[in-house]
Protein backbone atom coordinates (compact mmCIF):
# COMPACT_ATOMS: atom_id res chain seq x y z
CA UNK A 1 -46.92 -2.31 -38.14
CA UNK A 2 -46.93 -3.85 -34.80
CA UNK A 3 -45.23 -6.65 -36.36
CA UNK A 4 -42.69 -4.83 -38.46
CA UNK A 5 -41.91 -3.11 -34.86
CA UNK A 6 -41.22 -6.51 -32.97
CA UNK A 7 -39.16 -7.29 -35.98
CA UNK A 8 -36.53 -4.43 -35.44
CA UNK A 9 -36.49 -4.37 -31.88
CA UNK A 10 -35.23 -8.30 -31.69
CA UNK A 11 -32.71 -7.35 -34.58
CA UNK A 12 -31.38 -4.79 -32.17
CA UNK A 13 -31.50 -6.40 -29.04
CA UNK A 14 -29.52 -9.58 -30.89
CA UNK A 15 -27.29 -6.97 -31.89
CA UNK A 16 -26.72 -5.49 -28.38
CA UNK A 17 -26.37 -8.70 -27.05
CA UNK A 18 -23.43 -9.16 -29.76
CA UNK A 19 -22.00 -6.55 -28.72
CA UNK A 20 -22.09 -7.50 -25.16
CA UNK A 21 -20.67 -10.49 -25.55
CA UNK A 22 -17.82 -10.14 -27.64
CA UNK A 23 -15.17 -8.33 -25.53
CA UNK A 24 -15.35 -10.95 -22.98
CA UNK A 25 -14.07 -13.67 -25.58
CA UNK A 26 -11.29 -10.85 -26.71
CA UNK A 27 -9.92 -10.93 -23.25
CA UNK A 28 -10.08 -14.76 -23.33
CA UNK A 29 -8.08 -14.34 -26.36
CA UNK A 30 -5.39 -11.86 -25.33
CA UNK A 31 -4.76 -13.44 -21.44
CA UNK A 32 -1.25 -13.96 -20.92
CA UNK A 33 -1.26 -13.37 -17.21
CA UNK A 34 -2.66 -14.83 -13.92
CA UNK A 35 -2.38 -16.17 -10.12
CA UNK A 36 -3.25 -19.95 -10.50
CA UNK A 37 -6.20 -19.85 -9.22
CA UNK A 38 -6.23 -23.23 -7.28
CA UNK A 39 -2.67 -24.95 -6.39
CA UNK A 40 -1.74 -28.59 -7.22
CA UNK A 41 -3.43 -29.82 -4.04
CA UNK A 42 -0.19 -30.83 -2.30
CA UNK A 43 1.78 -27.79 -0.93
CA UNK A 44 4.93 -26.94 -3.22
CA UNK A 45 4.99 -30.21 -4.73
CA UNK A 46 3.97 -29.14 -7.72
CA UNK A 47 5.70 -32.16 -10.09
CA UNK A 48 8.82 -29.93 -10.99
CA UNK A 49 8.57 -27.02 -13.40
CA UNK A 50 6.66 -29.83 -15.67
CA UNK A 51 3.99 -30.20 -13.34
CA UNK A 52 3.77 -26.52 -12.89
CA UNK A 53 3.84 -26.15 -16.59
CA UNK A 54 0.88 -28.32 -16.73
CA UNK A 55 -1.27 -27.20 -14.64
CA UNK A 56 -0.88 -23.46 -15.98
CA UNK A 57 -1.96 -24.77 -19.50
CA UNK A 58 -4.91 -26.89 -17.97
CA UNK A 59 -5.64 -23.57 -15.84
CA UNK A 60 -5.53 -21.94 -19.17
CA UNK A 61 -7.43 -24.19 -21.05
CA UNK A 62 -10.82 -24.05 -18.88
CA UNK A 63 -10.99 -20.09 -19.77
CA UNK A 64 -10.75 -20.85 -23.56
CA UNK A 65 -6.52 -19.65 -23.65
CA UNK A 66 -5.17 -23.13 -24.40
CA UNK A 67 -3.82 -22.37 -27.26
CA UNK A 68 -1.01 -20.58 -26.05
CA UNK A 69 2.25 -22.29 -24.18
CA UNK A 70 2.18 -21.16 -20.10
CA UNK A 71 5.10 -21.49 -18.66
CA UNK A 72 4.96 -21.24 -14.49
CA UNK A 73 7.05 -18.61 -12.99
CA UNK A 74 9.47 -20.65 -11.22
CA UNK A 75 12.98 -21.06 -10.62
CA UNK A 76 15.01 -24.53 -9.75
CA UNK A 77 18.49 -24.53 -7.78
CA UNK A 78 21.72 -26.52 -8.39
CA UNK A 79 22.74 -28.25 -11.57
CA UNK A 80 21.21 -26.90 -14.10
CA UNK A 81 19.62 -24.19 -12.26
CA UNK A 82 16.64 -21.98 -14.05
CA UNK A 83 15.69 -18.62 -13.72
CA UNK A 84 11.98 -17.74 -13.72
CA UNK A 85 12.43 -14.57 -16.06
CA UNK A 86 14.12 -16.65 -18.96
CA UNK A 87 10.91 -19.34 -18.85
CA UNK A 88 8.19 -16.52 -19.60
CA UNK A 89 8.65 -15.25 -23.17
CA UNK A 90 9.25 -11.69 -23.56
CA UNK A 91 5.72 -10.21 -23.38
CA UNK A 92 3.68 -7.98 -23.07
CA UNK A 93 1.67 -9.54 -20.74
CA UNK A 94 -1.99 -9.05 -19.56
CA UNK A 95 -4.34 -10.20 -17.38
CA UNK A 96 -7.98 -11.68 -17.06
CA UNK A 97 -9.81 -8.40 -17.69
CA UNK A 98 -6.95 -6.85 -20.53
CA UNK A 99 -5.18 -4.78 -18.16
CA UNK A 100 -0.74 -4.45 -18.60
CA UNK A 101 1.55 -6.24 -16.26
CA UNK A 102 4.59 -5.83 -18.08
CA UNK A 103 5.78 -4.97 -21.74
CA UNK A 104 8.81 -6.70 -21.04
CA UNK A 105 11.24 -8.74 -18.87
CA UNK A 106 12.78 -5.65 -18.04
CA UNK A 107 9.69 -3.99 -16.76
CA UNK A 108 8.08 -7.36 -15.36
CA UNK A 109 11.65 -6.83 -12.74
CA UNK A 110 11.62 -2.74 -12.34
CA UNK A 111 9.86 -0.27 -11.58
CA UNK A 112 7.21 -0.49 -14.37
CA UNK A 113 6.16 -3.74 -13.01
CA UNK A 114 1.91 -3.10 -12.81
CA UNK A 115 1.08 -6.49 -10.38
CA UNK A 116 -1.01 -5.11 -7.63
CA UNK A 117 -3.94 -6.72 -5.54
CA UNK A 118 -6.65 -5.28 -8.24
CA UNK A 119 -4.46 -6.55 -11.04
CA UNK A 120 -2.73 -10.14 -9.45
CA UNK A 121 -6.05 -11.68 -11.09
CA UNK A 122 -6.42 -15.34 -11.30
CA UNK A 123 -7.09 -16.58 -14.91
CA UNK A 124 -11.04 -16.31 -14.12
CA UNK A 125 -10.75 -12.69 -13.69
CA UNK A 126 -10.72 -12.85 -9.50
CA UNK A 127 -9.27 -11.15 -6.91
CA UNK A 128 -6.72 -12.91 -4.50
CA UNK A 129 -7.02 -12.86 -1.55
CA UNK A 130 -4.39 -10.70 0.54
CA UNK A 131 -3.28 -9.23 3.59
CA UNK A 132 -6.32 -8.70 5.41
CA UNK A 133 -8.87 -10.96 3.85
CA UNK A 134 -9.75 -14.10 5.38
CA UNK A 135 -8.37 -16.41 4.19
CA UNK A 136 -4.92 -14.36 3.32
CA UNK A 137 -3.26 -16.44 0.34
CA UNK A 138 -0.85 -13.94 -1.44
CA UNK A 139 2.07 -16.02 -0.83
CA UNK A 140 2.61 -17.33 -4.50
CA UNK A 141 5.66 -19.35 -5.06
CA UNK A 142 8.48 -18.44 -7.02
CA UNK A 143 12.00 -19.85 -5.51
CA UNK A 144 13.41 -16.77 -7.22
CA UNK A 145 15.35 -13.64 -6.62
CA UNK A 146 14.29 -9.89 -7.02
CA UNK A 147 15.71 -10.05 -10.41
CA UNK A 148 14.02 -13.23 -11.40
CA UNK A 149 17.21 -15.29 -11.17
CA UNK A 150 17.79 -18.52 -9.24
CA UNK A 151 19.37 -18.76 -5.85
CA UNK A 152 22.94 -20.57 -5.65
CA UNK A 153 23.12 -24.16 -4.72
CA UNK A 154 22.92 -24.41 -0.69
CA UNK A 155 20.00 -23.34 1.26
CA UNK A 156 16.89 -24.73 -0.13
CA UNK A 157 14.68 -22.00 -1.61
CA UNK A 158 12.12 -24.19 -4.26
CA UNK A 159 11.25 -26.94 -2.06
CA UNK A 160 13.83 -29.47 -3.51
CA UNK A 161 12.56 -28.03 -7.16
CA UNK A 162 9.22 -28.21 -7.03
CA UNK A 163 9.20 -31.72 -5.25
CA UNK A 164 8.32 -31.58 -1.61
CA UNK A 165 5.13 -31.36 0.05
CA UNK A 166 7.02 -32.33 3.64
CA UNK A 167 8.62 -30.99 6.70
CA UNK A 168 11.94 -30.45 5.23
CA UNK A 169 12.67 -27.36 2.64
CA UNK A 170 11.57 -24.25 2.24
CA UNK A 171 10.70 -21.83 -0.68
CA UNK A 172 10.82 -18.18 -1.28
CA UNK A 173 7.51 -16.60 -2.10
CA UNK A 174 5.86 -13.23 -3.30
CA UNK A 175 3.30 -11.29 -2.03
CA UNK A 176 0.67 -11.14 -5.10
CA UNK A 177 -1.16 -8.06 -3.30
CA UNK A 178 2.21 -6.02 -3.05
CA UNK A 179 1.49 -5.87 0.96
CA UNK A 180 3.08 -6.95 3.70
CA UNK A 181 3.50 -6.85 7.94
CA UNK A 182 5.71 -3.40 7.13
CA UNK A 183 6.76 -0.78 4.38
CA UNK A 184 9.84 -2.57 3.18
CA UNK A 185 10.87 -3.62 -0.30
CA UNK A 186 10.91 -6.93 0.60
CA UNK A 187 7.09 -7.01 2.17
CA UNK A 188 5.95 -5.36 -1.55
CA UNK A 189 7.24 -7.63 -3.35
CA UNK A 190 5.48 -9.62 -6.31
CA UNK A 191 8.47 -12.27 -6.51
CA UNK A 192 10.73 -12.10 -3.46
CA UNK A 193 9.26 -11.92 -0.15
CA UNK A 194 10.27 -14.25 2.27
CA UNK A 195 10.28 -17.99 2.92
CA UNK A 196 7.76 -20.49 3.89
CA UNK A 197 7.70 -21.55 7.71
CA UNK A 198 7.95 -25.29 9.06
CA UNK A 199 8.50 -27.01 5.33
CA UNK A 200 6.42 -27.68 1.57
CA UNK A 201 3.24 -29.01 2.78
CA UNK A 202 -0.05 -27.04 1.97
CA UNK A 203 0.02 -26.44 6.34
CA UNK A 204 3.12 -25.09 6.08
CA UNK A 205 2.53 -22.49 3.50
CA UNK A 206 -1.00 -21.32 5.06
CA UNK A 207 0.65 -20.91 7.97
CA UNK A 208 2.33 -17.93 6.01
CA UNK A 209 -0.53 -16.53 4.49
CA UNK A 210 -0.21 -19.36 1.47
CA UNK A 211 -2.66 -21.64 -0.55
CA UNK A 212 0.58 -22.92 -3.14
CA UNK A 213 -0.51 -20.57 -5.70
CA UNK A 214 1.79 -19.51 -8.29
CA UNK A 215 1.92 -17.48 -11.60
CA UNK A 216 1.86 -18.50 -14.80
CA UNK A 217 3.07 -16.60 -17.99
CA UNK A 218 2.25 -16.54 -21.72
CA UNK A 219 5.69 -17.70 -23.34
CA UNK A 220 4.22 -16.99 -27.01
């Protein structure tokens, strides 16, 4: 009996452990949403919006999501400009631990936009660090307007495209925990903040409150 006992309770315990196990690999499976959570090492020089690309999809790739095409949430200036919301797909999107951004483009831009500090996650499932926490990096770069469309050719707002890690250029960021130093619109929000200080390199934006962090979207 005693044997017929230790028998059931390892089929069950297998079974809970099942159990356990498998919505973590769902929510591998369905992330189409996260805060990079490292940058590319050399301020906003990120190798254009293909280098961006890249390193969303390598980002990706660690936490078992590979298989989908990232796109980083970026826009370029000048000829050919790009807007950030027309790289992304059309959603809905969701982050580390299944939890709605957006169910569309629309919402991703209005007010049904769900980033927050609790939901900004990076593609491990962690918190960002905002205002507040030491150190503060919820300056994620976009180069991008309220709306998600580029800036006009003139004042540089993406770091010469995504190319600069120098004393020259600036770039527009977002605050990824919706907080800032007052109540404004601008201070909350996710894409369209306020521009680095003193140039692209990595000093430069964590003298801001940056780390060159970005976003990266599910286009598929």
């Amino acid at each position: 009996m005693k044997g017929i006992a230790f028998i059931a309770a390892a089929a069950i315990a297998a079974t809970v452990t099942f159990a356990g196990t498998a919505p973590a690999a769902a929510q591998s499976g369905n992330l189409s949403f996260f805060v990079t959570s490292t940058g590319a090492g050399k301020g906003a020089d990120l190798g254009g919006l293909e280098g961006a690309d890249k390193h969303c999809q390598a980002l990706a790739a660690a936490v078992g999501a590979g298989a989908k095409t990232w796109r980083a949430y970026l826009s370029t200036q000048g000829a050919g400009a790009v807007n950030a919301r027309d790289r992304i797909g059309k959603g809905p999107w969701v982050n580390a631990k299944g939890e709605v951004i957006a169910k569309s483009v629309e919402d991703l831009h209005g007010s049904a936009n769900g980033i927050t500090k609790a939901t900004a996650l990076t593609e491990k499932g962690t918190v960002v660090n905002g205002r507040g926490d030491t150190p503060n990096t919820h300056d994620v770069l976009t180069g991008t307007q309220p709306d998600g469309t580029a800036f006009a050719a003139g004042e540089d707002r993406t770091c010469g495209n995504w190319t600069k890690s120098g004393a020259d250029g600036i770039a527009t960021v977002g605050h990824s925990d919706r907080t800032g130093l007052d109540e404004s619109a601008a201070a909350k929000s996710w894409n369209s903040s306020h521009n680095s200080r003193g140039g692209c390199s990595q000093d430069a934006l964590k003298s801001t409150g940056g780390a060159g962090l970005f976003y990266c979207f599910a286009a598929n």
